[in-house]
Protein backbone atom coordinates (compact mmCIF):
# COMPACT_ATOMS: atom_id res chain seq x y z
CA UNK A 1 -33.05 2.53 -5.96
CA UNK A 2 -33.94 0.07 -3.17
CA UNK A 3 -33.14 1.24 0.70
CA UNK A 4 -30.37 0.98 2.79
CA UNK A 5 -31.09 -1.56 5.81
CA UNK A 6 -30.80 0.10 9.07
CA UNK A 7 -29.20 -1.14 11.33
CA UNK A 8 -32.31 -2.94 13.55
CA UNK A 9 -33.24 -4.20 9.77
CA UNK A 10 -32.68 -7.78 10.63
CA UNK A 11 -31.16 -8.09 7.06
CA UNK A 12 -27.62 -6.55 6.81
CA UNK A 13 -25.50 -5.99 4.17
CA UNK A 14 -24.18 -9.28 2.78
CA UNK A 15 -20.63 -8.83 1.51
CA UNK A 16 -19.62 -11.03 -0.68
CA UNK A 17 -16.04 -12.59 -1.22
CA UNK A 18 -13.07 -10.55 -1.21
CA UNK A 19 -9.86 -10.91 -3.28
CA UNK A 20 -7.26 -12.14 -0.85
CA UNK A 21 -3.39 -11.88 -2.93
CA UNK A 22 -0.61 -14.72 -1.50
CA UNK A 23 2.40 -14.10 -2.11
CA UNK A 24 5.45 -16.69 -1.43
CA UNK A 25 9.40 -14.85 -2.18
CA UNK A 26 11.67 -17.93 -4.38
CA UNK A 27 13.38 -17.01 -7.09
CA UNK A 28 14.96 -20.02 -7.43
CA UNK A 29 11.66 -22.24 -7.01
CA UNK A 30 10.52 -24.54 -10.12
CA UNK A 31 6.63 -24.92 -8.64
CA UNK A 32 4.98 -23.30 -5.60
CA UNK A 33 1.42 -24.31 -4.91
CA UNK A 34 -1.15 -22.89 -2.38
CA UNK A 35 -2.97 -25.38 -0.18
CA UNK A 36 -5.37 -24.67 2.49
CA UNK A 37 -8.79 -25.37 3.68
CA UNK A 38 -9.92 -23.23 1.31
CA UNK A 39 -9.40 -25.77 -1.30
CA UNK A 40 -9.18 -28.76 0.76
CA UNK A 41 -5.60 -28.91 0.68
CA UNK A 42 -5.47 -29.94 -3.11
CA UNK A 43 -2.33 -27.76 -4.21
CA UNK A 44 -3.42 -28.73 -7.95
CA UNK A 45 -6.05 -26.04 -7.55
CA UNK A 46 -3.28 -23.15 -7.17
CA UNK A 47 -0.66 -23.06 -8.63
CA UNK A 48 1.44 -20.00 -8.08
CA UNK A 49 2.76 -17.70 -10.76
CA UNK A 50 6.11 -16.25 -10.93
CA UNK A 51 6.63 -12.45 -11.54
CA UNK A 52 9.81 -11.05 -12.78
CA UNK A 53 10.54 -9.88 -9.34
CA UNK A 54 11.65 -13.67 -8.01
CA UNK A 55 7.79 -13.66 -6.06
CA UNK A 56 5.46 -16.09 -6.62
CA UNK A 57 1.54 -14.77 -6.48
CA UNK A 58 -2.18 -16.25 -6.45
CA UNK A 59 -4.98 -14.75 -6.06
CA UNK A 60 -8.18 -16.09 -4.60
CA UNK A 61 -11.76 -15.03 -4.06
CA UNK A 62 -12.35 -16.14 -0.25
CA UNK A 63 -15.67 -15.36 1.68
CA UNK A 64 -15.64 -13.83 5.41
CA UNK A 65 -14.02 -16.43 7.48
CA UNK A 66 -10.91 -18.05 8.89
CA UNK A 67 -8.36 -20.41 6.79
CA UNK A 68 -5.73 -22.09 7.22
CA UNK A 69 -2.97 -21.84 4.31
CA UNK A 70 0.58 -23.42 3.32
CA UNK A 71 2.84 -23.20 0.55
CA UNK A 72 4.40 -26.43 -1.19
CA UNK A 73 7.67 -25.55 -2.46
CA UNK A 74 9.56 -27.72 -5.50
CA UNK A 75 8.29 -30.15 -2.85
CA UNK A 76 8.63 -28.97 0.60
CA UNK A 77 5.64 -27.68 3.14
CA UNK A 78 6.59 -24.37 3.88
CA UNK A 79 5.22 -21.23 5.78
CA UNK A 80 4.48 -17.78 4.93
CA UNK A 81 7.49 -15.68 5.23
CA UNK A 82 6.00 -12.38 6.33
CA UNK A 83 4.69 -12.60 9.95
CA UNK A 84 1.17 -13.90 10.27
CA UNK A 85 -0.79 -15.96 12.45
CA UNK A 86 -0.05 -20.04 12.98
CA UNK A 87 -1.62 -22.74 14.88
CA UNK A 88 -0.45 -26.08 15.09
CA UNK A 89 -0.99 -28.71 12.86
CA UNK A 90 -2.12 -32.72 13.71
CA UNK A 91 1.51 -33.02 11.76
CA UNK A 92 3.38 -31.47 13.92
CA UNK A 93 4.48 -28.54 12.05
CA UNK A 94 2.58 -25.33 12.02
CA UNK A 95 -0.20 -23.99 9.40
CA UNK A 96 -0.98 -20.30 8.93
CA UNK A 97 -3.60 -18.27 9.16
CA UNK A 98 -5.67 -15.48 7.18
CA UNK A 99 -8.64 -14.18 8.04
CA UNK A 100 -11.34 -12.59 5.40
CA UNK A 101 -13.62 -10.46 7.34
């Protein structure tokens, strides 16, 4: 069984990418894609799938870091509904925010 590092061990542990779940709440929505710098804001690459319960989930394998994320409803840029971070876009119009650590 190979030893822990300690914590002067100039290796650490490396964790690798952790399952991040977005949700988006339409029951009425047709499509709803997830775009972010994750995936360099090609929506093709997630598409959302609807559960009985009128959400909308993906779920992506993101390593440690920052991202910025939006939702493209039947059409429309839109925002997370549940309160997160946001930070302006060069759009005008805001992006949000999750953060893998």
């Amino acid at each position: 069984m190979p030893e822990e590092p300690d914590s002067k061990s100039k290796s650490a542990w490396k964790l690798g990418p952790k399952k991040v779940v977005f949700e988006y709440y339409a029951p009425l929505a047709q499509r709803v894609y997830l775009a972010g710098t994750f995936n360099e804001w090609n929506m093709e690459n997630c598409p959302l799938k609807r559960e009985q319960d009128g959400k909308w989930k993906f779920t992506l394998s993101l390593p440690s870091g920052r991202y910025e994320y939006r939702y493209f409803v039947d059409g429309v840029w839109e925002n997370d509904q549940r309160p997160v971070e946001c930070v302006p876009n060069a759009f005008g119009s805001w992006n949000c925010v999750v953060t893998v650590l």
